[in-house]
C-alpha atoms as a PDB file:
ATOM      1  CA  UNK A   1      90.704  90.684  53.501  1.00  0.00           C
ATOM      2  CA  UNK A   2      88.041  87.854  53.461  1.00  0.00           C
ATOM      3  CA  UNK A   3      85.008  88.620  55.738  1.00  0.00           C
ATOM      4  CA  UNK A   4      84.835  87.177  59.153  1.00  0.00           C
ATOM      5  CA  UNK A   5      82.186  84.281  59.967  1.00  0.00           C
ATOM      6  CA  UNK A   6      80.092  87.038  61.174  1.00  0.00           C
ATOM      7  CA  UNK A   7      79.584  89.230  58.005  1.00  0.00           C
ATOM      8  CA  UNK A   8      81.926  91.737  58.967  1.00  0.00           C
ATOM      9  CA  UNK A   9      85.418  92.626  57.091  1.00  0.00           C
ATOM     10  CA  UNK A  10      88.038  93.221  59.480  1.00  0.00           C
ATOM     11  CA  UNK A  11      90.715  96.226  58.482  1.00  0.00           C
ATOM     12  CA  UNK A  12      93.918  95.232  60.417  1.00  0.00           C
ATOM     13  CA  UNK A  13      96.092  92.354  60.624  1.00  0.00           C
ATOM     14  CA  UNK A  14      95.523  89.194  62.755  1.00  0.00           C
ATOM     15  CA  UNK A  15      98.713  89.045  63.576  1.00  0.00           C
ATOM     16  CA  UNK A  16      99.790  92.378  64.935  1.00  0.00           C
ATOM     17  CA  UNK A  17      96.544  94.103  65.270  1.00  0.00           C
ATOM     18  CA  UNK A  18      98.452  97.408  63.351  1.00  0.00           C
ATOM     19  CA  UNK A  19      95.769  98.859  61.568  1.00  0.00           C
ATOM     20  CA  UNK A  20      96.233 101.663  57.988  1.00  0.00           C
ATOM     21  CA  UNK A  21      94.398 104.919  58.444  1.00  0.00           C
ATOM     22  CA  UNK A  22      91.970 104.494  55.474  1.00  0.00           C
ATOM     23  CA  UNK A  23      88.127 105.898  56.534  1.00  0.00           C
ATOM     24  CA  UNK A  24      87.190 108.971  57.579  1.00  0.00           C
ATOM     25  CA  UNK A  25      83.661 107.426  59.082  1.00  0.00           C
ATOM     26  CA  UNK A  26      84.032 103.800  59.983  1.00  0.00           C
ATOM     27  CA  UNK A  27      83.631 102.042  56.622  1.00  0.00           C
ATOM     28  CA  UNK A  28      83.985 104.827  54.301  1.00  0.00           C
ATOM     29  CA  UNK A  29      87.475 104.055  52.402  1.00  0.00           C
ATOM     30  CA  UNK A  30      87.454 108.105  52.306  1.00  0.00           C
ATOM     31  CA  UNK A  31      90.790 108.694  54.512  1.00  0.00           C
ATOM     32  CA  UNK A  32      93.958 110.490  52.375  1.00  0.00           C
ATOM     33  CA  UNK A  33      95.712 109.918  55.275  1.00  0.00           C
ATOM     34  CA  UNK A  34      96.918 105.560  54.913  1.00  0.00           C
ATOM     35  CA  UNK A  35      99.240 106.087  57.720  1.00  0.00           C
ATOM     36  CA  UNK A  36      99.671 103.470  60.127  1.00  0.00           C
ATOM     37  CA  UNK A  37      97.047 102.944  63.093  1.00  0.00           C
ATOM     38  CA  UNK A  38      98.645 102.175  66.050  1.00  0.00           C
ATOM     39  CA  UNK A  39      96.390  99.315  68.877  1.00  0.00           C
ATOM     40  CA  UNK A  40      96.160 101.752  71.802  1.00  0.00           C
ATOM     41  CA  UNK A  41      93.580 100.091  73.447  1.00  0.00           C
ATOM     42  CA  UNK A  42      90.014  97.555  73.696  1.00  0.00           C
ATOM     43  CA  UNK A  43      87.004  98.722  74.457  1.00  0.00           C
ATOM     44  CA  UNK A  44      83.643  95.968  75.095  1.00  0.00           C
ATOM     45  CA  UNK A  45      80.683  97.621  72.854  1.00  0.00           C
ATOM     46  CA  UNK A  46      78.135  95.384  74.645  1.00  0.00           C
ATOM     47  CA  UNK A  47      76.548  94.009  70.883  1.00  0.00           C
ATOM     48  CA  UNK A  48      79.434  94.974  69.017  1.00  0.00           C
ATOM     49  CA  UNK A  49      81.070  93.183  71.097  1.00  0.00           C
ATOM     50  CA  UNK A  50      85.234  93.749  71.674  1.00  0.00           C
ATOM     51  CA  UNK A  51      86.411  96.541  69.690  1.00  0.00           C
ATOM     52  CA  UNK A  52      90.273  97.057  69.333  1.00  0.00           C
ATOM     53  CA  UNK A  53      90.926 101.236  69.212  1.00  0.00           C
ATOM     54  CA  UNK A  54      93.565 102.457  67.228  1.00  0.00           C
ATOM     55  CA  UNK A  55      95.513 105.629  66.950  1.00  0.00           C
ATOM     56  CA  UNK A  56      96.775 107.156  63.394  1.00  0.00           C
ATOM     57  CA  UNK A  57     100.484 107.328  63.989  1.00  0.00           C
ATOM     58  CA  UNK A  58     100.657 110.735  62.297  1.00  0.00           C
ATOM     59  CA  UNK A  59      97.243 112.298  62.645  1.00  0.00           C
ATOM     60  CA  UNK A  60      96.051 111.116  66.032  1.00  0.00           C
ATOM     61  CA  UNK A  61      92.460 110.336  64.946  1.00  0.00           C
ATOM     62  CA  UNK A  62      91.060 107.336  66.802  1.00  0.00           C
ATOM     63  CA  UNK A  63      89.256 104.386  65.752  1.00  0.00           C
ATOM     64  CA  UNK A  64      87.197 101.496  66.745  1.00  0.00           C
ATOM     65  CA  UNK A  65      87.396  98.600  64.925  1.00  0.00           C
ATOM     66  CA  UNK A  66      85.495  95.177  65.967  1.00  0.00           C
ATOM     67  CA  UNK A  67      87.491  91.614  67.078  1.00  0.00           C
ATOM     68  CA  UNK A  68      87.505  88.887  65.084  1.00  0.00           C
ATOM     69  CA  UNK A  69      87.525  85.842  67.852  1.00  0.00           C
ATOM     70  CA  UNK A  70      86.102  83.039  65.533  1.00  0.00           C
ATOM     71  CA  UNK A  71      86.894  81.536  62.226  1.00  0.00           C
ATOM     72  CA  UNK A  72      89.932  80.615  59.859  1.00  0.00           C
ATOM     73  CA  UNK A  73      91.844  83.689  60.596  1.00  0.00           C
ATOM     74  CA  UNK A  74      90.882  85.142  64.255  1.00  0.00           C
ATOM     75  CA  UNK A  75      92.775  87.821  66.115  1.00  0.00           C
ATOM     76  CA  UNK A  76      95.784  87.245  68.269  1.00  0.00           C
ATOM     77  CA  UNK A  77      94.478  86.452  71.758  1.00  0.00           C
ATOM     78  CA  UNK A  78      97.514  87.017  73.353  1.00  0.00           C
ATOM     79  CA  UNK A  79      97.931  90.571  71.811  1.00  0.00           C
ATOM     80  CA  UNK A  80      94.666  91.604  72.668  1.00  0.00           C
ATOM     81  CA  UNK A  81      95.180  90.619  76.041  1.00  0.00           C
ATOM     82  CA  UNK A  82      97.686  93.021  76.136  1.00  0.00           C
ATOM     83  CA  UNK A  83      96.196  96.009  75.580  1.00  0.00           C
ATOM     84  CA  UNK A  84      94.484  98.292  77.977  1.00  0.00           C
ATOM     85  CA  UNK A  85      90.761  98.408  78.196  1.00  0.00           C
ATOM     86  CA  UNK A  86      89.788 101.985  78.022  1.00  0.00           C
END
């Protein structure tokens, strides 16, 4: 996916906010895992800013992974509303 206006590249879909299960560390590519990531959840990281946390479907391992709320492509608004802040 392109990068964000910020820099950043996000790693799930703008649409659904589904994530894959592809880094062991945030960033790392290093998961054998791929499985789907589940949005459980948002959590507000203060600098980070809004961070949607998802759930490996068949591993359990959770993840943080930041909002995109500007540019040609942001995050669905309406979706993220609908999670739970944790």
């Amino acid at each position: 996916m392109p990068a964000s206006t910020d820099g950043h590249y996000r790693n799930h879909c703008p649409h659904c906010l589904w994530s894959r299960h592809v880094d062991v560390k945030p960033g790392d590519r290093s998961s054998d895992c791929e499985s789907l990531m589940e949005p459980t959840g948002l959590v507000d990281k203060g600098g980070k800013g809004w961070q949607i946390v998802h759930r490996c479907t068949v591993c359990g391992q959770r993840q943080p992974n930041r909002v995109v709320r500007e540019g040609a492509s942001p995050d669905d608004l309406d979706l993220l509303l609908n999670l739970r802040w944790l």
